[in-house]
PDB file of N, CA and C in Angstrom:
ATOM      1  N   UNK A   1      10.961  -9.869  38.953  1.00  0.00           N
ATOM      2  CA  UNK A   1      10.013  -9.390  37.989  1.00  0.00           C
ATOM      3  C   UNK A   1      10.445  -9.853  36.594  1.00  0.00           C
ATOM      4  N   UNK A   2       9.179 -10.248  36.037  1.00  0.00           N
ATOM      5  CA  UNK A   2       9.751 -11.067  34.670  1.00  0.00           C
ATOM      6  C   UNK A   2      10.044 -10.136  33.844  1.00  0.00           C
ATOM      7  N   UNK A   3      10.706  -9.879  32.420  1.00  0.00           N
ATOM      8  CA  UNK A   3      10.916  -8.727  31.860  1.00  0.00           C
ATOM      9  C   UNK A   3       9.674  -8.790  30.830  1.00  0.00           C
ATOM     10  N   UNK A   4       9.515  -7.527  29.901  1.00  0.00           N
ATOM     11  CA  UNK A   4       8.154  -7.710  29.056  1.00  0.00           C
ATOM     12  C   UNK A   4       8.855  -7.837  27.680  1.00  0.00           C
ATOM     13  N   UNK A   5       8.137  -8.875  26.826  1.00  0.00           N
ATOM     14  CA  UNK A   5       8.727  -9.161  25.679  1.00  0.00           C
ATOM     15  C   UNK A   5       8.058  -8.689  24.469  1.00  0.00           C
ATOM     16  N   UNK A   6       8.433  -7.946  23.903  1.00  0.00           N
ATOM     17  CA  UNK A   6       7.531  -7.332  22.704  1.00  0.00           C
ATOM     18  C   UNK A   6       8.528  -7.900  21.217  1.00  0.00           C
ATOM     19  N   UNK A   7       7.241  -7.749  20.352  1.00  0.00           N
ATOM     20  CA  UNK A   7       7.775  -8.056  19.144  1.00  0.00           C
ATOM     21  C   UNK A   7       7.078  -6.755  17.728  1.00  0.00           C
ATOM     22  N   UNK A   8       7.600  -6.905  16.848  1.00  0.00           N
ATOM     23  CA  UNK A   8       7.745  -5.689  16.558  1.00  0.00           C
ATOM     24  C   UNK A   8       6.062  -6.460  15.473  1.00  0.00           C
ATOM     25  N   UNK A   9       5.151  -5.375  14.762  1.00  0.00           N
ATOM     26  CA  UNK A   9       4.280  -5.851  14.309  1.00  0.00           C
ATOM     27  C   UNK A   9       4.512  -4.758  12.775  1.00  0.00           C
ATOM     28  N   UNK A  10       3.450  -5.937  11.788  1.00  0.00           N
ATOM     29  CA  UNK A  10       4.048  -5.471  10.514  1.00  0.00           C
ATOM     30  C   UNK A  10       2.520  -5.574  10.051  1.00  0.00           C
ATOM     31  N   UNK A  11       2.091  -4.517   9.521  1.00  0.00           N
ATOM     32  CA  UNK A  11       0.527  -4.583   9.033  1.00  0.00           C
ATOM     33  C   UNK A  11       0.720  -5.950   7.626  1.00  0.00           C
ATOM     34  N   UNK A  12       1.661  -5.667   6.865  1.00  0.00           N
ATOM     35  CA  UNK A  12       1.867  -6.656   5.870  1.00  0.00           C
ATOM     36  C   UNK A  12       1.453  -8.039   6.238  1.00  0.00           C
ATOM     37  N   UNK A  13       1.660  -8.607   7.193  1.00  0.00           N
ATOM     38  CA  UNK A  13       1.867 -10.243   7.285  1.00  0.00           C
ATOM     39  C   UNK A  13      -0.163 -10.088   7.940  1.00  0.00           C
ATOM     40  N   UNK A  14      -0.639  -9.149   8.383  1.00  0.00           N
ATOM     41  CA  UNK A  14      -2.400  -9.092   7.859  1.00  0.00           C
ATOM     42  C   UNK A  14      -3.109  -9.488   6.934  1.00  0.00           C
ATOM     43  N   UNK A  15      -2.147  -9.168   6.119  1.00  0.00           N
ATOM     44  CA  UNK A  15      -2.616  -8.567   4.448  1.00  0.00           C
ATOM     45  C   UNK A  15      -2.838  -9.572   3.542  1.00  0.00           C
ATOM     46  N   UNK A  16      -3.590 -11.095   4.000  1.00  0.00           N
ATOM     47  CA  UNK A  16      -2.928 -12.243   3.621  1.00  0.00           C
ATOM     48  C   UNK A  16      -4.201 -12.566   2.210  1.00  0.00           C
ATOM     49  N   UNK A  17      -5.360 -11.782   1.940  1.00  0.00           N
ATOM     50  CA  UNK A  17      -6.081 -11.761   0.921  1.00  0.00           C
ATOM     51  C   UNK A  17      -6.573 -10.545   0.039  1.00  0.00           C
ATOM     52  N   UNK A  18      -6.922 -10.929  -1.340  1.00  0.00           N
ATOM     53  CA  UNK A  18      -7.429  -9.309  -1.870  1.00  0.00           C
ATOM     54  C   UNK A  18      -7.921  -8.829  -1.434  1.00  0.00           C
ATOM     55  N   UNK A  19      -9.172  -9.275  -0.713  1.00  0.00           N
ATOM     56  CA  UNK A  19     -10.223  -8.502  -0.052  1.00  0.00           C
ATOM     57  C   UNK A  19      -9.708  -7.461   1.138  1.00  0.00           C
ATOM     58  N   UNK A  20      -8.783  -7.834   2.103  1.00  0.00           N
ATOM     59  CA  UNK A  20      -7.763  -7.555   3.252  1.00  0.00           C
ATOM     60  C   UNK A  20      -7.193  -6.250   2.651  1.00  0.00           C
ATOM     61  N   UNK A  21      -6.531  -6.542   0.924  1.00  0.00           N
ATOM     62  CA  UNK A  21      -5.743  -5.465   0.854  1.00  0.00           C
ATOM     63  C   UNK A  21      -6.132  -4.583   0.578  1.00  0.00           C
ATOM     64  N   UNK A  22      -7.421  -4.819  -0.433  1.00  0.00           N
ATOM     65  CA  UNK A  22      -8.373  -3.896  -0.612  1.00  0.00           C
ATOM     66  C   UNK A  22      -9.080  -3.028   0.177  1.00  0.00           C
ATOM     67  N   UNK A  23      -9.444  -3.142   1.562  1.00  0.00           N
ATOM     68  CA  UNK A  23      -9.985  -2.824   2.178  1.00  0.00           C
ATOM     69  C   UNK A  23      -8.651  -1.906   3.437  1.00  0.00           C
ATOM     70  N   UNK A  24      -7.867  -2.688   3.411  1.00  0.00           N
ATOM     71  CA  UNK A  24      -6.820  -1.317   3.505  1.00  0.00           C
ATOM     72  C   UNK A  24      -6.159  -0.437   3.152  1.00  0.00           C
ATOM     73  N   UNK A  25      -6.450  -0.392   1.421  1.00  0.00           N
ATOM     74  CA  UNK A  25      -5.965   0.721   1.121  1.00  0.00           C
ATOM     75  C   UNK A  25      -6.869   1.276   1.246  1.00  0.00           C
ATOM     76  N   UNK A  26      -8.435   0.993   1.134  1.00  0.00           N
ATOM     77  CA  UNK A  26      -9.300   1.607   1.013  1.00  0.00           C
ATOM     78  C   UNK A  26      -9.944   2.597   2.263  1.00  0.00           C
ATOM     79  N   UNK A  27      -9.658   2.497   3.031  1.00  0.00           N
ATOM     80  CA  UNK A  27      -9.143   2.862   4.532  1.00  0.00           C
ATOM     81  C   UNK A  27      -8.042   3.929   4.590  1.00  0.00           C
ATOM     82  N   UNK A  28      -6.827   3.826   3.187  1.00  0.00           N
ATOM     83  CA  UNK A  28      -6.127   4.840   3.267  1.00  0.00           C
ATOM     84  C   UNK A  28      -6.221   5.891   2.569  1.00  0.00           C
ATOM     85  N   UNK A  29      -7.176   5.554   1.678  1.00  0.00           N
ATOM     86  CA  UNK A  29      -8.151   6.789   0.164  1.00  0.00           C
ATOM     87  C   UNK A  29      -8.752   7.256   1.120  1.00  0.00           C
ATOM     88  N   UNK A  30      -9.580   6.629   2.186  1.00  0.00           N
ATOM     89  CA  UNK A  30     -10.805   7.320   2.801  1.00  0.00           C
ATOM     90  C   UNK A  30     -10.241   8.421   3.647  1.00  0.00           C
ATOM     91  N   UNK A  31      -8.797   8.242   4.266  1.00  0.00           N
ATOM     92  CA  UNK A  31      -8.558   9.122   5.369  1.00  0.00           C
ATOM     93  C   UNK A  31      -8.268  10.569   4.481  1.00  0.00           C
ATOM     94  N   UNK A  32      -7.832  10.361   3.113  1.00  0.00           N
ATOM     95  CA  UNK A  32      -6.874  11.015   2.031  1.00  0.00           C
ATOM     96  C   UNK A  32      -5.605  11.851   2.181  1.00  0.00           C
ATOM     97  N   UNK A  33      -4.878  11.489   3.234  1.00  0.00           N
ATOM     98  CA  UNK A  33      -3.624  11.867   3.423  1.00  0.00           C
ATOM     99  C   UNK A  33      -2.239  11.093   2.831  1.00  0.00           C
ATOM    100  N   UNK A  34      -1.726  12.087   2.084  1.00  0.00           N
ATOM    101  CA  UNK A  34      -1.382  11.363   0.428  1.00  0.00           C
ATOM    102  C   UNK A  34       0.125  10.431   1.370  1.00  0.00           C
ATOM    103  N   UNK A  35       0.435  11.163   2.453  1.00  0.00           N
ATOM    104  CA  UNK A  35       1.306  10.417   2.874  1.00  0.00           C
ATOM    105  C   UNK A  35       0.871   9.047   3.418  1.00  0.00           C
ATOM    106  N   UNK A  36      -0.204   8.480   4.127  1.00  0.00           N
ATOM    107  CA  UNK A  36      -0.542   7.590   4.487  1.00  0.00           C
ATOM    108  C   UNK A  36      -0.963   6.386   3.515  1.00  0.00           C
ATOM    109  N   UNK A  37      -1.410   7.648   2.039  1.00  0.00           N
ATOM    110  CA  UNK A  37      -1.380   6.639   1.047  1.00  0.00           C
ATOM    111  C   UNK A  37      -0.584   5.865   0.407  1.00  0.00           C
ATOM    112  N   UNK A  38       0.604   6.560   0.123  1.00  0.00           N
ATOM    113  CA  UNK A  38       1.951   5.978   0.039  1.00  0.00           C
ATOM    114  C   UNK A  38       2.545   5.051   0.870  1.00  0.00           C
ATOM    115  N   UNK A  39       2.368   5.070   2.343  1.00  0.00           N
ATOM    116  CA  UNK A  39       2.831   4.212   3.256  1.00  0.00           C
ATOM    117  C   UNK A  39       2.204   3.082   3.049  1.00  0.00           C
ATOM    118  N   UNK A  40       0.673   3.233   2.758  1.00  0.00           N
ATOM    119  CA  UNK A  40      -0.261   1.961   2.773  1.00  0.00           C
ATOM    120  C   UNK A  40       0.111   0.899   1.426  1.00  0.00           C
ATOM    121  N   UNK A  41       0.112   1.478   0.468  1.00  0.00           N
ATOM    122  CA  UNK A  41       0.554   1.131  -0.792  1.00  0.00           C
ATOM    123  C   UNK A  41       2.178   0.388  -0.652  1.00  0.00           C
ATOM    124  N   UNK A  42       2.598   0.932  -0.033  1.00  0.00           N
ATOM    125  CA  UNK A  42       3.943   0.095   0.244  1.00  0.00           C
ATOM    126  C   UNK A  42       3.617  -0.837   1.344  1.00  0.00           C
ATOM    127  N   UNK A  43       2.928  -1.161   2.211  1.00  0.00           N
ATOM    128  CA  UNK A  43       3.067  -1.992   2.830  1.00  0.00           C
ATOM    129  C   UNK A  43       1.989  -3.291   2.040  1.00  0.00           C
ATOM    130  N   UNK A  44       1.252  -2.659   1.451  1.00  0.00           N
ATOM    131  CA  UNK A  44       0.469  -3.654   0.456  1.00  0.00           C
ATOM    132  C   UNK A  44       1.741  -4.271  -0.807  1.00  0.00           C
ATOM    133  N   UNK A  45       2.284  -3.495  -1.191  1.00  0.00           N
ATOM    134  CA  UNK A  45       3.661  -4.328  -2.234  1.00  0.00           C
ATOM    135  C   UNK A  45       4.381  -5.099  -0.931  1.00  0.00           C
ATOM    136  N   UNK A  46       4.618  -4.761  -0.381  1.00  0.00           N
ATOM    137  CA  UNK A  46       5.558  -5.643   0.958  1.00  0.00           C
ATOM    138  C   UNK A  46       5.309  -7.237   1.116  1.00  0.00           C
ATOM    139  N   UNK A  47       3.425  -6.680   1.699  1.00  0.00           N
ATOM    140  CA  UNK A  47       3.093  -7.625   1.360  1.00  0.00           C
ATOM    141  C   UNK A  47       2.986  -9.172   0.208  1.00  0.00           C
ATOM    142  N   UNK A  48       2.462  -8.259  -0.918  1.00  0.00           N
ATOM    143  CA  UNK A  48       2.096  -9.425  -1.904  1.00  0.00           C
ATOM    144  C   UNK A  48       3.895  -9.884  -2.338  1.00  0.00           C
ATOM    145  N   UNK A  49       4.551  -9.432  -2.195  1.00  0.00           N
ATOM    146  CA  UNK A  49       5.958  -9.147  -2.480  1.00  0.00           C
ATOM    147  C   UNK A  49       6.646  -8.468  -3.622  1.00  0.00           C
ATOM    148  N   UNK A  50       7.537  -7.835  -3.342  1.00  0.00           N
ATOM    149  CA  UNK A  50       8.355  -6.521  -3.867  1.00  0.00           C
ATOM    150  C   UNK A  50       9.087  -7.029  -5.087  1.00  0.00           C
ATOM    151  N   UNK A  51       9.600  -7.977  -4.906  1.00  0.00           N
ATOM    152  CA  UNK A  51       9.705  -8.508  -6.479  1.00  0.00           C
ATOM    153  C   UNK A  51       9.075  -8.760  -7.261  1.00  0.00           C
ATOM    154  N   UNK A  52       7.940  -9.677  -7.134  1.00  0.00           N
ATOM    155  CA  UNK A  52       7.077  -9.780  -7.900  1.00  0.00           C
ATOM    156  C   UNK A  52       6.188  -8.553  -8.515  1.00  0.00           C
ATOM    157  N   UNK A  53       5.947  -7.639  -7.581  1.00  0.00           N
ATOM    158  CA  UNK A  53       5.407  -6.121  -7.883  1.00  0.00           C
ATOM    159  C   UNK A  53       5.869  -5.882  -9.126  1.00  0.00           C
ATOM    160  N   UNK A  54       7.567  -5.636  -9.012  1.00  0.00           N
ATOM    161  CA  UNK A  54       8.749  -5.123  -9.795  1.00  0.00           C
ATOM    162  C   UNK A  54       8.602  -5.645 -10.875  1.00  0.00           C
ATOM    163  N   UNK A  55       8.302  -6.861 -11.274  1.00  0.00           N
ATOM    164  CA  UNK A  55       8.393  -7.619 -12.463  1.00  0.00           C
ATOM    165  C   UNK A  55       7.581  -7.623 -12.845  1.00  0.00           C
ATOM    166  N   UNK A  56       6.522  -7.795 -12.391  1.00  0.00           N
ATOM    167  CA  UNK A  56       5.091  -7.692 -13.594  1.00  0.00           C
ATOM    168  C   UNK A  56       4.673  -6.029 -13.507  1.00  0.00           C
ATOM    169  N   UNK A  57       4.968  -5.337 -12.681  1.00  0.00           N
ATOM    170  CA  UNK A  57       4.637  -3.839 -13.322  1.00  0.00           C
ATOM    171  C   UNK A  57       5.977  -3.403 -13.981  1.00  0.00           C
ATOM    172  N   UNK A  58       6.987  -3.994 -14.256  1.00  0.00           N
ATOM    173  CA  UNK A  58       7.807  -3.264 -14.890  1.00  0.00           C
ATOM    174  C   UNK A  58       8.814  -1.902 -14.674  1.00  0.00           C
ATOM    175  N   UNK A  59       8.726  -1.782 -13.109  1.00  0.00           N
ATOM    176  CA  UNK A  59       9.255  -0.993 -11.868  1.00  0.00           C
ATOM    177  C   UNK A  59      10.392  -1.466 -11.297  1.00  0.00           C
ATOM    178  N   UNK A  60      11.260  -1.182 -10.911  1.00  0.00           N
ATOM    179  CA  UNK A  60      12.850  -1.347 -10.426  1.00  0.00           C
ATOM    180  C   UNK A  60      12.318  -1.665  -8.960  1.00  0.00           C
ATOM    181  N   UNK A  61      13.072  -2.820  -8.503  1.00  0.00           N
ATOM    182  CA  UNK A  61      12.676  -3.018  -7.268  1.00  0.00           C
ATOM    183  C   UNK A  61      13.299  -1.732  -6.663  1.00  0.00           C
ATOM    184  N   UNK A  62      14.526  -1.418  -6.891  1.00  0.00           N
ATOM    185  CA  UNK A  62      14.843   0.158  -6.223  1.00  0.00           C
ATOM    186  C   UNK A  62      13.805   1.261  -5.876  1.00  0.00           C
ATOM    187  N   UNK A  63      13.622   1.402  -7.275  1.00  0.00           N
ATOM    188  CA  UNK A  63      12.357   2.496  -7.723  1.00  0.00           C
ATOM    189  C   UNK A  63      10.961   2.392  -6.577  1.00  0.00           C
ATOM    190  N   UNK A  64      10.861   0.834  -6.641  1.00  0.00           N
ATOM    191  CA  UNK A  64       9.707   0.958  -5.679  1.00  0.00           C
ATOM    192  C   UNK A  64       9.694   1.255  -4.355  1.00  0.00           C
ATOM    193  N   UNK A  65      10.704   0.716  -3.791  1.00  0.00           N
ATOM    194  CA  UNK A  65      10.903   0.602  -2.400  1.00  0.00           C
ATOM    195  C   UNK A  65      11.448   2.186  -2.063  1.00  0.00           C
ATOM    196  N   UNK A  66      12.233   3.286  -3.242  1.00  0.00           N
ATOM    197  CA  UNK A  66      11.871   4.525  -3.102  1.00  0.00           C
ATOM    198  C   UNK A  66      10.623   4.891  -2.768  1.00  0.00           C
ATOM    199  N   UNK A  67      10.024   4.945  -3.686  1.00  0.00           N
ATOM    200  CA  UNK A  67       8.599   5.542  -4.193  1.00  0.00           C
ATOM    201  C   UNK A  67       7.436   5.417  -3.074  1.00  0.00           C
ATOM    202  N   UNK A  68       7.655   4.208  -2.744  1.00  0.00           N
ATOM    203  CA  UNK A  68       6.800   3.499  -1.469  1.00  0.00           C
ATOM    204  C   UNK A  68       7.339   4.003   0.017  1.00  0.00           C
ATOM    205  N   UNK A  69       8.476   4.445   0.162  1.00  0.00           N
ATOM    206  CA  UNK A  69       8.729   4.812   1.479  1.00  0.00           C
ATOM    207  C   UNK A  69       8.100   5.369   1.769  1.00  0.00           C
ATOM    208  N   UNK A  70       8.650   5.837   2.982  1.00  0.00           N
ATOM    209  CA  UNK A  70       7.633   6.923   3.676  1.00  0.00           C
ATOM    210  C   UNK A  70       8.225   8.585   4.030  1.00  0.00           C
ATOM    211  N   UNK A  71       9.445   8.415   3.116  1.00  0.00           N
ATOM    212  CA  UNK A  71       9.650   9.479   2.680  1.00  0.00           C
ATOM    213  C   UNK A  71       9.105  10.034   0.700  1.00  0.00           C
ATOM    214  N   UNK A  72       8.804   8.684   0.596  1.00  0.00           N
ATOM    215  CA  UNK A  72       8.687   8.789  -1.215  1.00  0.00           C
ATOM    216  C   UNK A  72       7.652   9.865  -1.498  1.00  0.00           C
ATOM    217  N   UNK A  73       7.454   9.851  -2.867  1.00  0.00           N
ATOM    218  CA  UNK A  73       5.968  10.728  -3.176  1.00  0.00           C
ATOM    219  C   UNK A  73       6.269  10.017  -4.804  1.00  0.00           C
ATOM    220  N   UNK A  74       5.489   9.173  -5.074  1.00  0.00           N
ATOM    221  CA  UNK A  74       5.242   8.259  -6.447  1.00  0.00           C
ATOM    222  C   UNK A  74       4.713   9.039  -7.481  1.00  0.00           C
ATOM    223  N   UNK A  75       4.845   8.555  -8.651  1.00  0.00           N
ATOM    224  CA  UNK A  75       4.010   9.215  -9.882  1.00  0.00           C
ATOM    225  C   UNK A  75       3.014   8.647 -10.048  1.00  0.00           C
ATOM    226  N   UNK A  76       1.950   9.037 -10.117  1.00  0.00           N
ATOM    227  CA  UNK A  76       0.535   8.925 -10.126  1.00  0.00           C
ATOM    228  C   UNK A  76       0.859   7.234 -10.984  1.00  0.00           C
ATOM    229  N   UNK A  77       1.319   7.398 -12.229  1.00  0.00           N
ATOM    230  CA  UNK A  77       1.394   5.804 -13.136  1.00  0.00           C
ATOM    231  C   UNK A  77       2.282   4.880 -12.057  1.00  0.00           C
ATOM    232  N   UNK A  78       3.063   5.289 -11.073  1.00  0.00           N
ATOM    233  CA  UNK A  78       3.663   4.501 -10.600  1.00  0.00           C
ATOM    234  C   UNK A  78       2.658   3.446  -9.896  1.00  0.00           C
ATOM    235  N   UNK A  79       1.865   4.694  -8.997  1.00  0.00           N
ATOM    236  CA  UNK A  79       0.749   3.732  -8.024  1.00  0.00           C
ATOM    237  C   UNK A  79      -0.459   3.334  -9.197  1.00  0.00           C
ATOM    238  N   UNK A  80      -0.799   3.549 -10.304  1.00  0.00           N
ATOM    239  CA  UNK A  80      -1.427   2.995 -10.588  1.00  0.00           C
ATOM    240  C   UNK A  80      -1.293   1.259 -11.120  1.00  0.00           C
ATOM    241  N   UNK A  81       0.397   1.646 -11.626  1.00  0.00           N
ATOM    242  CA  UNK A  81       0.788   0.539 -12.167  1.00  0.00           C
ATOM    243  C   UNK A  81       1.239  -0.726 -11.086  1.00  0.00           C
ATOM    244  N   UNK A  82       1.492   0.322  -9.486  1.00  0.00           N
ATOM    245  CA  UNK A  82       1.585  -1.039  -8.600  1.00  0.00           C
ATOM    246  C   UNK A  82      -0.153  -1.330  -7.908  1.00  0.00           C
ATOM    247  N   UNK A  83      -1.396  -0.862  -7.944  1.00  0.00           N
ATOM    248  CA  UNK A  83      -2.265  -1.367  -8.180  1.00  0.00           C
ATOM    249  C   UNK A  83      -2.878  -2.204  -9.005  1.00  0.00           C
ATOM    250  N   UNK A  84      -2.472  -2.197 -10.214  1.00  0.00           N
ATOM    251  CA  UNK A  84      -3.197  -2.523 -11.290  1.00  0.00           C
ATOM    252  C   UNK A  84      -1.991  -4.132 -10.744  1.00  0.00           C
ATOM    253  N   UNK A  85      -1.010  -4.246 -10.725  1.00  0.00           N
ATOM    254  CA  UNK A  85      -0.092  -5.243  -9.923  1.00  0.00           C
ATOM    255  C   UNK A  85      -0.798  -6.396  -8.767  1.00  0.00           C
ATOM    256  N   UNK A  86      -1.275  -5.654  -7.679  1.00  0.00           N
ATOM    257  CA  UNK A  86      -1.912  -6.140  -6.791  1.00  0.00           C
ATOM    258  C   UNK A  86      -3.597  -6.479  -6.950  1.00  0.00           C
ATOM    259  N   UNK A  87      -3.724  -6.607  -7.827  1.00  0.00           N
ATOM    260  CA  UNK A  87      -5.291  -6.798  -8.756  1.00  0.00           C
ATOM    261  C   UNK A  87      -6.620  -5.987  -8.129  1.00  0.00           C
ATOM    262  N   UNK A  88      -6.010  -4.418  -8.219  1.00  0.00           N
ATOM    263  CA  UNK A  88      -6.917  -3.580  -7.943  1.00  0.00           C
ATOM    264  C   UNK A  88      -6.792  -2.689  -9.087  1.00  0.00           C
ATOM    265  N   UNK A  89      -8.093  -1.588  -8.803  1.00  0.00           N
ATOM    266  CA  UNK A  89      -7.859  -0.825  -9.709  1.00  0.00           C
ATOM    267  C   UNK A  89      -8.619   0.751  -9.221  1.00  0.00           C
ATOM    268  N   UNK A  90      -8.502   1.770  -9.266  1.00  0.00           N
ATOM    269  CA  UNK A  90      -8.873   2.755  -8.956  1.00  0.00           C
ATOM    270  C   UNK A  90     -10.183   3.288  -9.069  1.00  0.00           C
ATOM    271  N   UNK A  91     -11.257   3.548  -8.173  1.00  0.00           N
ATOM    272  CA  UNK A  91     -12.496   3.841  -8.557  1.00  0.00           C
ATOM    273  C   UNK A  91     -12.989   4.783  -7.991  1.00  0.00           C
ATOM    274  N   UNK A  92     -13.767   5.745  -8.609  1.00  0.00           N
ATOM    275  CA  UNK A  92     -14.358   7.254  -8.518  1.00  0.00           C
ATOM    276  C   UNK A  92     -15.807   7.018  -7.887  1.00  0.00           C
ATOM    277  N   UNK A  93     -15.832   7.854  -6.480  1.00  0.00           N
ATOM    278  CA  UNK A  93     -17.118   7.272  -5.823  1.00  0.00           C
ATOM    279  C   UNK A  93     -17.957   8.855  -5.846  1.00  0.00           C
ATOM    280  N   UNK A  94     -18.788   9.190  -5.869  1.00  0.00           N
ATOM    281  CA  UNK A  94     -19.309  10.630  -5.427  1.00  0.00           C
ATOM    282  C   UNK A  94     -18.681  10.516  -3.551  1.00  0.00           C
ATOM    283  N   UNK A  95     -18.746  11.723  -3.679  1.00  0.00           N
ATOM    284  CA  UNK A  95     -18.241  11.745  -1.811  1.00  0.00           C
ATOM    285  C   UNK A  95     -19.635  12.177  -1.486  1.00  0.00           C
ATOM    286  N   UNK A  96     -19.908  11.727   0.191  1.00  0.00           N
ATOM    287  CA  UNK A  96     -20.925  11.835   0.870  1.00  0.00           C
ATOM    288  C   UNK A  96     -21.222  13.342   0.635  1.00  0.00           C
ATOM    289  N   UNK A  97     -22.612  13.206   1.124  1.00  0.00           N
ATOM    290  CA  UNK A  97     -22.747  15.055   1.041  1.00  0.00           C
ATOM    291  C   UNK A  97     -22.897  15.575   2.508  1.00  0.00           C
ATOM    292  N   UNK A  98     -22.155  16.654   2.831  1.00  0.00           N
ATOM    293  CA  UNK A  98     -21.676  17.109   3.934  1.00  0.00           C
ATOM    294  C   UNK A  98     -23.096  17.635   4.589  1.00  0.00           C
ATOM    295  N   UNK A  99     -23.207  17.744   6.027  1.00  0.00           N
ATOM    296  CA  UNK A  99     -24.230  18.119   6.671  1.00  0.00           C
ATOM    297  C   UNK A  99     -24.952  19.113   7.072  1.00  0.00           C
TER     298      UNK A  99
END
């Protein structure tokens, strides 16, 4: 019997356009579980890459890769400033109206 070979999968290496990333964080606003938001948001810096994040938002690569875990909990300017990074920006929708 042959053995089964798995490899480990990384939502990041998905994530290969704005539109992609956009649409997964946006996926992680929609669910609004602040932990999933944080996870998503870090795997979107992962993606575009963590240095570069660091340097043009002006964030400690430390700081981020805290903040972004999935134990972290960020300061509101943190994620805005690693959005505003990844060339998004935060937008206020009315929510559906319930049934």
């Amino acid at each position: 019997m042959m053995a089964l070979k798995t490899t480990r999968w990384d939502a990041a290496e998905m994530l290969t356009t704005p539109e992609r990333v956009a649409a997964y964080l946006e996926e992680a606003f929609n669910d609004g579980d602040p932990t999933l938001i944080t996870h998503a948001l870090g795997v979107a810096a992962r993606a575009k890459g963590m240095a570069g994040i660091s340097r043009k938002s002006g964030i400690s690569r430390q700081t981020l890769y805290r903040a972004l875990s999935d134990e972290g909990n960020p300061e509101f300017a943190t994620v805005l400033k690693v959005l505003e990074t990844l060339g998004l920006k935060l937008k206020a929708v009315p929510a559906a109206e319930q049934a």
